[in-house]
Protein backbone atom coordinates (compact mmCIF):
# COMPACT_ATOMS: atom_id res chain seq x y z
CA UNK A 1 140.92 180.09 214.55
CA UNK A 2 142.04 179.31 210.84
CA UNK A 3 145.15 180.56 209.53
CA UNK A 4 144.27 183.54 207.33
CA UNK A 5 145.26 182.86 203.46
CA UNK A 6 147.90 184.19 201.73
CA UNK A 7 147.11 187.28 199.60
CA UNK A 8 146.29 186.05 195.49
CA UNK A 9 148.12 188.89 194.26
CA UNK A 10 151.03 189.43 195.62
CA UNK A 11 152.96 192.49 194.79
CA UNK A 12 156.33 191.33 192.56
CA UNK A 13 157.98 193.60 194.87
CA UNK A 14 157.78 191.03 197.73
CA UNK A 15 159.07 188.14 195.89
CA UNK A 16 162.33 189.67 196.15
CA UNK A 17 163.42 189.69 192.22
CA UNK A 18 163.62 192.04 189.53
CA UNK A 19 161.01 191.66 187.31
CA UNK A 20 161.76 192.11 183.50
CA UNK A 21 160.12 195.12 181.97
CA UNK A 22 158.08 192.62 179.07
CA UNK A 23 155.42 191.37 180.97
CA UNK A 24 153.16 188.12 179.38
CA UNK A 25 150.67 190.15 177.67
CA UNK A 26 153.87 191.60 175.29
CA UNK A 27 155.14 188.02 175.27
CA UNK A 28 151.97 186.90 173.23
CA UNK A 29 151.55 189.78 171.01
CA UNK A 30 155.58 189.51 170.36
CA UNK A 31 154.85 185.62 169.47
CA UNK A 32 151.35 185.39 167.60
CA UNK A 33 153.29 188.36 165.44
CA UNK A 34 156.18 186.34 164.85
CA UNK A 35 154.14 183.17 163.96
CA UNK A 36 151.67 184.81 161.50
CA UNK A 37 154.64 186.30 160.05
CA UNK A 38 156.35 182.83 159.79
CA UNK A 39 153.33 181.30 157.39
CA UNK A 40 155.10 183.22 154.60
CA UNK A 41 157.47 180.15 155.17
CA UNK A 42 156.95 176.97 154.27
CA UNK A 43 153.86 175.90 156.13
CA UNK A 44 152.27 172.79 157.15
CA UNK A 45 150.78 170.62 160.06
CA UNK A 46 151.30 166.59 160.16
CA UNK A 47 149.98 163.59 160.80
CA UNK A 48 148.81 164.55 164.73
CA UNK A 49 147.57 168.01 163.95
CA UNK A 50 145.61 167.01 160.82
CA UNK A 51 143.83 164.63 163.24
CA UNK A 52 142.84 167.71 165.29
CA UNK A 53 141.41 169.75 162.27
CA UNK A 54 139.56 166.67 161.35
CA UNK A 55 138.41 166.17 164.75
CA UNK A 56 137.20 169.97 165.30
CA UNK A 57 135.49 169.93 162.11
CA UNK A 58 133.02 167.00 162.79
CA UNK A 59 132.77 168.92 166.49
CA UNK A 60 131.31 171.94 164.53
CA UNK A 61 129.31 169.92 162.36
CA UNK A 62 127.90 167.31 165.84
CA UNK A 63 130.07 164.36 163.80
CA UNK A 64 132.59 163.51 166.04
CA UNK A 65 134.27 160.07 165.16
CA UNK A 66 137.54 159.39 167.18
CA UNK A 67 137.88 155.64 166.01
CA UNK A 68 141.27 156.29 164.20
CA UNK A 69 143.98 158.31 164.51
CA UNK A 70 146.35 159.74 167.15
CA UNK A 71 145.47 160.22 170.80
CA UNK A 72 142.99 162.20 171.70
CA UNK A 73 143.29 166.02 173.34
CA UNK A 74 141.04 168.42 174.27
CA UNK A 75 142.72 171.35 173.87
CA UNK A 76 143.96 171.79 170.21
CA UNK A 77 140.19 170.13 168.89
CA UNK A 78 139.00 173.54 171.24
CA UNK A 79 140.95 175.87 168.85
CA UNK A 80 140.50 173.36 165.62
CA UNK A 81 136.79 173.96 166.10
CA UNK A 82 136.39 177.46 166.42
CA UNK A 83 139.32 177.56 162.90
CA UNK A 84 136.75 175.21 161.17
CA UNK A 85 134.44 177.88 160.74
CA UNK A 86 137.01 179.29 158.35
CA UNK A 87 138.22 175.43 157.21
CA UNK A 88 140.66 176.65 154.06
CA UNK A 89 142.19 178.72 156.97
CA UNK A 90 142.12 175.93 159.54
CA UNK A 91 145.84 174.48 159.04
CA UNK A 92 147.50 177.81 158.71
CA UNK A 93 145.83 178.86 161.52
CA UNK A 94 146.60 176.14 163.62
CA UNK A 95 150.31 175.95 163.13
CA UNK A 96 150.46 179.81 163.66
CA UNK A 97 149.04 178.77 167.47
CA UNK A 98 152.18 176.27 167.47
CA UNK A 99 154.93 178.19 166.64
CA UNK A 100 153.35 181.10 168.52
CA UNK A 101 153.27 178.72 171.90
CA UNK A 102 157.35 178.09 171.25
CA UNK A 103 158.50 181.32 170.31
CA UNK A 104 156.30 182.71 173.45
CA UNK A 105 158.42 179.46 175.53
CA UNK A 106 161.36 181.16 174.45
CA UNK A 107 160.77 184.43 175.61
CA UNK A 108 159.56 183.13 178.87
CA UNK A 109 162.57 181.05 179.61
CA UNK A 110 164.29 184.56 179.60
CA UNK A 111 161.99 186.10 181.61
CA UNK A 112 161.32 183.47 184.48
CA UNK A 113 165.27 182.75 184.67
CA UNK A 114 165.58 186.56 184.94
CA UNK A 115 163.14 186.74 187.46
CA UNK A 116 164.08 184.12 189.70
CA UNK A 117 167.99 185.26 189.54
CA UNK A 118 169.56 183.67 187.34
CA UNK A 119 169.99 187.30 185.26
CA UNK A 120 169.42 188.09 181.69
CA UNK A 121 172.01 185.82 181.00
CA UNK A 122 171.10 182.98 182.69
CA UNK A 123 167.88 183.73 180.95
CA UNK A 124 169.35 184.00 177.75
CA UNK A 125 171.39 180.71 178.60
CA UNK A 126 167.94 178.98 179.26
CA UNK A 127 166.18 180.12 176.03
CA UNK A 128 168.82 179.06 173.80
CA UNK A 129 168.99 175.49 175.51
CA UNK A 130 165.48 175.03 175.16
CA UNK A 131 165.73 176.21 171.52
CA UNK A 132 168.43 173.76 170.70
CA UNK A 133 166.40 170.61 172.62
CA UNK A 134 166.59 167.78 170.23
CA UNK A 135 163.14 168.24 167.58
CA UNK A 136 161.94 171.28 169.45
CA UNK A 137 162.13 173.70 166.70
CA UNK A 138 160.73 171.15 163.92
CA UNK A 139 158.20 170.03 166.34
CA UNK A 140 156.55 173.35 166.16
CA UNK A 141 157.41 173.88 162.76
CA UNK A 142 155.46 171.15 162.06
CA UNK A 143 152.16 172.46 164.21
CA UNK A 144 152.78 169.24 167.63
CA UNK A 145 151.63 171.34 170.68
CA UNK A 146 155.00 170.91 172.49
CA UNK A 147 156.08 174.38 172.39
CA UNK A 148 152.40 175.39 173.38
CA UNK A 149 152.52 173.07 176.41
CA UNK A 150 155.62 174.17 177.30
CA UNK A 151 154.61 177.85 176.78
CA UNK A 152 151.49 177.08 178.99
CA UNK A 153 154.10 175.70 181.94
CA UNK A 154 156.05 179.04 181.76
CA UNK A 155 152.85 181.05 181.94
CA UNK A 156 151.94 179.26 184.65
CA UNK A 157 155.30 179.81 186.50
CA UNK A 158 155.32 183.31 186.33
CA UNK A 159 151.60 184.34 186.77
CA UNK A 160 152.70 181.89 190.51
CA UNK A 161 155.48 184.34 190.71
CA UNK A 162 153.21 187.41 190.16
CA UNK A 163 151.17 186.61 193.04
CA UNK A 164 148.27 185.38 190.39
CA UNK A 165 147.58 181.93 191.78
CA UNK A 166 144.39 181.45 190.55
CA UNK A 167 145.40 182.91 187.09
CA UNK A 168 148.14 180.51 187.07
CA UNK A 169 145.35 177.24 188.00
CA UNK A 170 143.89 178.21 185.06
CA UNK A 171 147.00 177.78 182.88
CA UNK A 172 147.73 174.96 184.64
CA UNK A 173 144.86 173.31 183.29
CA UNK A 174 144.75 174.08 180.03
CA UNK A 175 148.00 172.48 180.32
CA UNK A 176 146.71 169.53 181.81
CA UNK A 177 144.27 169.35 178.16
CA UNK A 178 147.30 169.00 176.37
CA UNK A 179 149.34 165.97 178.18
CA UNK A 180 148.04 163.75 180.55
CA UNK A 181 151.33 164.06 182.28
CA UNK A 182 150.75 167.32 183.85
CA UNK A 183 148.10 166.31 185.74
CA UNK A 184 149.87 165.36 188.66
CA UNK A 185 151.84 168.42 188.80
CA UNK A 186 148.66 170.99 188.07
CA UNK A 187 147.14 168.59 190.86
CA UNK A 188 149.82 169.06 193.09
CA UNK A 189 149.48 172.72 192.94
CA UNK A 190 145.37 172.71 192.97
CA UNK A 191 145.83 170.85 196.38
CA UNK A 192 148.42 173.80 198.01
CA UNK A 193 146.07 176.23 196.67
CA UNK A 194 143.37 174.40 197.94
CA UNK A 195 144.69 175.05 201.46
CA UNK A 196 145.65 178.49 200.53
CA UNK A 197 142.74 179.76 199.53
CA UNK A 198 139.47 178.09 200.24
CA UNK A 199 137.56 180.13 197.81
CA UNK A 200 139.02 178.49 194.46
CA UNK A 201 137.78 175.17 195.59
CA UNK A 202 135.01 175.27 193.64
CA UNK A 203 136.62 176.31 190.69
CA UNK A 204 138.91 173.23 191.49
CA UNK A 205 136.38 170.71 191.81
CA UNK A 206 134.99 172.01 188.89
CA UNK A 207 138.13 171.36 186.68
CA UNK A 208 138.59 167.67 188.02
CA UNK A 209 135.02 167.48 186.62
CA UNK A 210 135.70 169.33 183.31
CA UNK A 211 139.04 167.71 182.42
CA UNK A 212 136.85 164.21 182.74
CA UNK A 213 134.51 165.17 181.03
CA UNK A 214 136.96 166.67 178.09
CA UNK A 215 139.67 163.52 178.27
CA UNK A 216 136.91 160.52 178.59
CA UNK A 217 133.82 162.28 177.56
CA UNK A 218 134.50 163.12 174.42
CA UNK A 219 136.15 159.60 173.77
CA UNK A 220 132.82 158.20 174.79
CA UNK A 221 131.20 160.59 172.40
CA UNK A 222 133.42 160.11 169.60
CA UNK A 223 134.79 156.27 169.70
CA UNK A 224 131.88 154.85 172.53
CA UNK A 225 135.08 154.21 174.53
CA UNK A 226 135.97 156.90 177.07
CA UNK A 227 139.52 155.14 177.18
CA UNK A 228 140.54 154.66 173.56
CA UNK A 229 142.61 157.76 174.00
CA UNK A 230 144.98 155.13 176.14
CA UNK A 231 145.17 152.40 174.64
CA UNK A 232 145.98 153.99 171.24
CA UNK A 233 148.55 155.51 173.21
CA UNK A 234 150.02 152.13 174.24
CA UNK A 235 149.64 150.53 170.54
CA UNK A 236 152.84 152.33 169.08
CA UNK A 237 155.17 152.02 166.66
CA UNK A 238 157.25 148.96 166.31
CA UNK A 239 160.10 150.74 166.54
CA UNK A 240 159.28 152.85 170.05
CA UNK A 241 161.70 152.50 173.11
CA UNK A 242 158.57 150.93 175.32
CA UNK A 243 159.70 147.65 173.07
CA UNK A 244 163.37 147.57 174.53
CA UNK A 245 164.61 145.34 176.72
CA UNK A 246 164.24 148.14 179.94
CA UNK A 247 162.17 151.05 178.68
CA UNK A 248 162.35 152.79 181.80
CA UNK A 249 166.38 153.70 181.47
CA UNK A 250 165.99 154.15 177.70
CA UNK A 251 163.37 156.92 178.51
CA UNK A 252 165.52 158.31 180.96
CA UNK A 253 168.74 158.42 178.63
CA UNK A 254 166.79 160.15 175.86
CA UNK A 255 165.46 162.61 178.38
CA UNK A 256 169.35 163.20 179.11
CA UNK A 257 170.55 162.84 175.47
CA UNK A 258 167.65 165.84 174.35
CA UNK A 259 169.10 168.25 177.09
CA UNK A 260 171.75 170.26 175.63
CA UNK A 261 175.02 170.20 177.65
CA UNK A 262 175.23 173.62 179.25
CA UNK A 263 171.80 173.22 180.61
CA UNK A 264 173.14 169.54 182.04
CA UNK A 265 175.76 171.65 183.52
CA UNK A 266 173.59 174.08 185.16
CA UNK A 267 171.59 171.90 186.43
CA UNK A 268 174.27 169.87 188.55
CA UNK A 269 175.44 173.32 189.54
CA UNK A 270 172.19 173.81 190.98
CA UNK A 271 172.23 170.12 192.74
CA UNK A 272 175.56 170.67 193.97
CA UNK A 273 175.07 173.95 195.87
CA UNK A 274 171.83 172.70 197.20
CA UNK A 275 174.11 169.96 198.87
CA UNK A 276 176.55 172.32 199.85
CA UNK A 277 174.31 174.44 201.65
CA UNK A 278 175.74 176.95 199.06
CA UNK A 279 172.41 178.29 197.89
CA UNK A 280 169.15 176.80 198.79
CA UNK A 281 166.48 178.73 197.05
CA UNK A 282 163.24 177.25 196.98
CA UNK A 283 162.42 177.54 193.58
CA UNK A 284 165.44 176.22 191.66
CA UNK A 285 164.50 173.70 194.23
CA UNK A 286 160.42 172.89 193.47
CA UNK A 287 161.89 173.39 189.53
CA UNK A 288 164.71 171.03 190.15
CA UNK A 289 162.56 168.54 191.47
CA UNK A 290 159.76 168.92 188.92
CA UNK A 291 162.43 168.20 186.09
CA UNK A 292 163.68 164.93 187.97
CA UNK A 293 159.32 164.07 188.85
CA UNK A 294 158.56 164.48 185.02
CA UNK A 295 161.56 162.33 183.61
CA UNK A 296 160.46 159.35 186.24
CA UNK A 297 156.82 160.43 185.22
CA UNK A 298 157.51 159.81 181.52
CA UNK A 299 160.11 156.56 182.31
CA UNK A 300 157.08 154.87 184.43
CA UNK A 301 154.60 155.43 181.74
CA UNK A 302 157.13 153.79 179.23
CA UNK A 303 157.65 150.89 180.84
CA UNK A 304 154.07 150.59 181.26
CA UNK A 305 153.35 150.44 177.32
CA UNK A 306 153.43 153.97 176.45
CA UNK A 307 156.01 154.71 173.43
CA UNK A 308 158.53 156.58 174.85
CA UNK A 309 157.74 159.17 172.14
CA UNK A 310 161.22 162.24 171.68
CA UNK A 311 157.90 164.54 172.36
CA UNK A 312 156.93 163.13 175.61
CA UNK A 313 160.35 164.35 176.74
CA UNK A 314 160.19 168.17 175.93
CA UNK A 315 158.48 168.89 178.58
CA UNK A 316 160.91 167.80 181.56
CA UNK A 317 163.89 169.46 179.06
CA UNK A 318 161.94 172.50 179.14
CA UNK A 319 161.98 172.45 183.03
CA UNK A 320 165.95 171.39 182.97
CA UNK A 321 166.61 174.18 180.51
CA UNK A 322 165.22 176.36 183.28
CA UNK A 323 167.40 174.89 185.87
CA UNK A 324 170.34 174.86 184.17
CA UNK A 325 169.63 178.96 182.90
CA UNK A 326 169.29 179.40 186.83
CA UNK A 327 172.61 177.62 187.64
CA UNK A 328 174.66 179.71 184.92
CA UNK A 329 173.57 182.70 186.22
CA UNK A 330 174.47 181.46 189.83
CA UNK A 331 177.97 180.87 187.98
CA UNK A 332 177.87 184.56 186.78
CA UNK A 333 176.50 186.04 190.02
CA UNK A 334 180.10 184.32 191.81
CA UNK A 335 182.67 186.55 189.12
CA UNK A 336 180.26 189.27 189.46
CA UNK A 337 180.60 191.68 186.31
CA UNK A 338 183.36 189.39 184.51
CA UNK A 339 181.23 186.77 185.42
CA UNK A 340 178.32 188.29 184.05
CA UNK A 341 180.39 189.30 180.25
CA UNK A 342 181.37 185.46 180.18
CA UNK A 343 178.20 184.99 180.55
CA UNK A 344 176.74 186.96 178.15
CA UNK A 345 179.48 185.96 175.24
CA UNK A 346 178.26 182.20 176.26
CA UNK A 347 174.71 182.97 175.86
CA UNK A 348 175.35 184.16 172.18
CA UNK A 349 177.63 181.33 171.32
CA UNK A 350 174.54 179.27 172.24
CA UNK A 351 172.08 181.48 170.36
CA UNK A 352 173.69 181.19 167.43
CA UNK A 353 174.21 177.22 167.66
CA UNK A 354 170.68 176.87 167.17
CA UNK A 355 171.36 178.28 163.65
CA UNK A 356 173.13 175.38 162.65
CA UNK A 357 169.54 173.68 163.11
CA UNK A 358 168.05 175.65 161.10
CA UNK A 359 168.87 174.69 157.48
CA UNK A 360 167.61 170.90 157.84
CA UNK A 361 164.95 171.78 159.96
CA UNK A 362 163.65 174.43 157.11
CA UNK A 363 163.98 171.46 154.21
CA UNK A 364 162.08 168.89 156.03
CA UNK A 365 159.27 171.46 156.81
CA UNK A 366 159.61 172.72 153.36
CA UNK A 367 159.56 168.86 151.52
CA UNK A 368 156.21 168.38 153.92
CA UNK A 369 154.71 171.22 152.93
CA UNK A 370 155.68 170.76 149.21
CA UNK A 371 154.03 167.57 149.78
CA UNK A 372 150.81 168.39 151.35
CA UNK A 373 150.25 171.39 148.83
CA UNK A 374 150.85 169.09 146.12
CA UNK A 375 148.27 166.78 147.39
CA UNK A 376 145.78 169.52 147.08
CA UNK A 377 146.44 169.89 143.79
CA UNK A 378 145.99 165.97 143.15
CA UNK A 379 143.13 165.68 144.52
CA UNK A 380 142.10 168.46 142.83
CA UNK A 381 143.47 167.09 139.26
CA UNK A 382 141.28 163.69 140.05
CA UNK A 383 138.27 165.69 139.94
CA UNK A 384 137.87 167.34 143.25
CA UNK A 385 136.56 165.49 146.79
CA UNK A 386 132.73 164.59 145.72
CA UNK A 387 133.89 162.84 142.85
CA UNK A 388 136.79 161.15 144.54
CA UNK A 389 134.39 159.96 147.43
CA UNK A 390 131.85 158.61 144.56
CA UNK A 391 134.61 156.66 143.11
CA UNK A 392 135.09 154.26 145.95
CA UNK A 393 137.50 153.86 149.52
CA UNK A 394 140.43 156.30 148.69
CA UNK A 395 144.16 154.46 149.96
CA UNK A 396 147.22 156.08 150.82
CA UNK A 397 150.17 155.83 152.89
CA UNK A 398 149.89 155.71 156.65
CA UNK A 399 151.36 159.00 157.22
CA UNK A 400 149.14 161.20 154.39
CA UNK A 401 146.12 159.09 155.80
CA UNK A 402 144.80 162.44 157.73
CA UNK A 403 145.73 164.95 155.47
CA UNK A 404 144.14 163.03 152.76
CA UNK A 405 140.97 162.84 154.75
CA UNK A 406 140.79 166.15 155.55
CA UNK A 407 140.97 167.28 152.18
CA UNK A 408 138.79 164.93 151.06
CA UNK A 409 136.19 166.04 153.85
CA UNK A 410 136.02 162.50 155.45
CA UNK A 411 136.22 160.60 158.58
CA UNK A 412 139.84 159.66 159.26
CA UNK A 413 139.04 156.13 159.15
CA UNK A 414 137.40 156.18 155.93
CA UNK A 415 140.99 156.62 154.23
CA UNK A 416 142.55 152.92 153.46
CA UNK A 417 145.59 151.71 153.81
CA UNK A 418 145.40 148.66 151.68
CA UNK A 419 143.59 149.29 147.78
CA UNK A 420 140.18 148.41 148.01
CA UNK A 421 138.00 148.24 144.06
CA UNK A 422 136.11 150.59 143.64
CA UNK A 423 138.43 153.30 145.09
CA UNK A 424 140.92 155.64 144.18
CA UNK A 425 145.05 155.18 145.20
CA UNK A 426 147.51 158.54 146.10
CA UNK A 427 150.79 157.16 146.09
CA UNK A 428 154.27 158.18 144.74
CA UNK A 429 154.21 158.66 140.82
CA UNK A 430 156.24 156.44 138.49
CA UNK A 431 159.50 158.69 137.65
CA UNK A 432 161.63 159.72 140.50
CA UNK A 433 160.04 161.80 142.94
CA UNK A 434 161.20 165.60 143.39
CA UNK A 435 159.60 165.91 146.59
CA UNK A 436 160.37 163.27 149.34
CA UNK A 437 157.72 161.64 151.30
CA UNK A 438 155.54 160.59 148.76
CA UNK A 439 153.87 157.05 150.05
CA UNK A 440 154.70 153.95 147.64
CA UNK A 441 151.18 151.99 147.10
CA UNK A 442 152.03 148.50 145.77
CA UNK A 443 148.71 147.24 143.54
CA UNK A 444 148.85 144.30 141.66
CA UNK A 445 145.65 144.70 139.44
CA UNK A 446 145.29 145.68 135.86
CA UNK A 447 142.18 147.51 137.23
CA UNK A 448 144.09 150.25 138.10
CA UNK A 449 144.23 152.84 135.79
CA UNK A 450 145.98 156.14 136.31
CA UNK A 451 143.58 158.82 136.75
CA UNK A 452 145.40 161.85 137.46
CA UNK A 453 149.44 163.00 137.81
CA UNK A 454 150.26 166.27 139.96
CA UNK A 455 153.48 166.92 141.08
CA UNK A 456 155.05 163.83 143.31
CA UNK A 457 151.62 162.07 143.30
CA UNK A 458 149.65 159.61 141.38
CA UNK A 459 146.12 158.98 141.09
CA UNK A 460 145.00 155.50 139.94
CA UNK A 461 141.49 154.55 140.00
CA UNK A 462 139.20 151.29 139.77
CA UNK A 463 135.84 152.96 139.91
CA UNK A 464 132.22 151.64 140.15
CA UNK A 465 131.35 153.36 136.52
CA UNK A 466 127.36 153.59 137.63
CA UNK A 467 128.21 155.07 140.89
CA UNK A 468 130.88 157.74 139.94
CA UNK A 469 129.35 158.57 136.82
């Protein structure tokens, strides 16, 4: 006779923890608030996220061309298609979904920690960490999905912790559309639940076949190559770590080097009472290892040609964050109440060194977005997209080449990088430029003639006179 499976929604009660009173469905509304309220700001995506809005805009319009760019991921193209119905919108609305995943990361931190133990403190602790992991707050400034994925983890944690296992499968995956890294740890999970509870194993077969069919199918669809998602991946930058001399250990130091030191600390506090026999909980455990499984994940895939991208790495920190919010509120737990007023007092110190962030973070979001807007207006001073497209290839530098082509409503790919006659150039003007960022576009051809001047940028043209009109 089988073994009867566990119960899908088990009561918190059970768990043994106090559960905060701001369950996930506050959570959201508190972030998706916060992050419409932040596009007052300075707003803007880059070069990744502009890929997405140009990607979900040929998916509404059955155009889908994946040749150039970023890596693909299923995921943000879901939301950049439905936002392309609205396409002036589109941007905006994207990096609202951004920040809203990190702010809603943030809150969860607090929550899970809380739940699991480690007390609002150690909750507190955990947030701030995560808040003051190296790029995490400009990465979602900036619209990456970072702070979404790592959002989506969370979720997934605590709907687990809730009893909601099949709830939490679902998270997992639309993790698992976001980094290719998570799918051994979502798979991990399908297989216990598997076991668990033999009714979901349809639904899990039919993720295996819908994450293929979203990662590779829509490469074959969009490129003809169902794997050009991976080897773009493993072209990158001269300058990434996968080009040192052992890109493994480099991966692992910057994993190390992004995790601020109190969640280090906590997170060797955990280790070390494991060892001792001390405390032996199982989920500082599973998280513990999961931190430790990522890192390696991330170091293996480095040293097989992957870049070693700071991004890659948020992820595990996220998970160590956790950890080390779990070990400070063992810490606190020891001195009892005095322990639990340090505690507190070190969770605001850390809250507000996150602050100290802030002002650089806000200039180089505010210099993009200065940027970008201005390069609305220049292509708007050079006669507007139709015109521009009549004129010839446009060029710019390699990191405006997708925000050019999405304002210029074209396939990434048909943006240059070197001038081609007839065409049109964007590049920095001639006079200092207020606004950094602005690509330089060396041309050596009296062709050239400047077309149109807007802010940072320059528009020089070499048009086909019959064709442009």
């Amino acid at each position: 006779m089988s073994t009867p499976a566990l119960p899908l929604r088990t009561p918190p009660a059970r768990l043994g923890r106090t559960v905060p009173l701001t369950g996930l469905g506050a959570i959201t509304a508190v972030a998706i608030v916060l992050a419409l309220l932040s596009l007052l700001g300075p707003t803007t995506p880059t070069y990744d996220p502009y890929a997405w809005l140009i990607w979900g805009r040929e998916v509404l319009h059955l155009d889908l061309d994946t040749n150039f760019g970023p890596s693909w991921k299923p995921l943000p193209v879901f939301f950049t298609t439905v936002f392309a119905i609205v396409p002036s919108w589109s941007p905006d609305l994207w990096v609202a979904v951004a920040r809203a995943g990190a702010i809603a990361s943030l809150l969860l931190a607090v929550r899970i920690t809380w739940r699991l133990g480690g007390g609002l403190a150690g909750g507190l602790v955990a947030a701030a960490c995560l808040a003051l992991s190296t790029g995490y707050l400009r990465f979602a400034a900036i619209g990456d999905s970072e702070g979404l994925l790592v959002a989506l983890m969370l979720a997934a944690v605590d709907l687990h912790l809730s009893g909601r296992r099949r709830a939490a499968l679902w998270i997992a995956f639309a993790a698992c559309l976001l980094r290719p890294e998570a799918w051994a740890f979502a798979g991990v999970y399908a297989l216990w639940l598997w076991r668990q509870d033999p009714e979901t194993r349809k639904t899990i077969v039919g993720m295996v076949i819908g994450g293929l069919v979203l990662w590779f199918g829509a490469e074959l669809w969009g490129s003809g190559n169902p794997m050009r998602a991976g080897e773009r991946a493993r072209d990158p930058n001269p300058n990434a770590i996968t080009f040192s001399d052992q890109p493994w250990w480099e991966a692992i130091k910057r994993t190390v080097l992004m995790t601020p030191w109190p969640a280090k600390l906590g997170f060797l506090v955990i280790a070390a009472g494991w060892l001792s026999g001390r405390w032996r909980d199982r989920a500082s455990t599973i998280l513990w290892l999961v931190a430790v499984a990522w890192t390696l994940e991330v170091a293996i895939m480095t040293q097989g040609g992957f870049s070693g991208n700071a991004r890659y790495m948020l992820a595990p920190v996220a998970v160590a964050c956790l950890v080390g919010g779990l070990g400070w509120g063992k810490l606190f737990a020891l001195g009892r109440t005095p322990g639990t007023v340090v505690g507190l007092v070190l969770a605001a110190v850390l809250l507000i060194s996150p602050a100290k962030l802030l002002p650089d973070n806000y200039t180089a979001v505010r210099n993009e977005a200065r940027l970008n807007d201005a390069l609305s207006g220049a292509v708007k001073a050079a006669g507007g997209p139709a015109r521009i497209r009549a004129c010839g290839a446009a060029t710019t530098g390699p990191f405006q080449v997708t925000p050019l082509a999405w304002r210029l409503d074209v396939h990434a790919k048909e943006v240059q990088l070197v001038p081609l006659i007839p065409g049109s150039i964007f590049r920095a003007g001639p006079e200092p430029r207020a606004i950094p960022g602005a690509p330089q576009v060396a041309v050596g051809d009296a062709r050239w003639k400047q077309a149109a001047r807007y802010g940072p940028w320059e528009v020089l043209q070499a048009c086909d006179t019959a064709a442009s009109g």
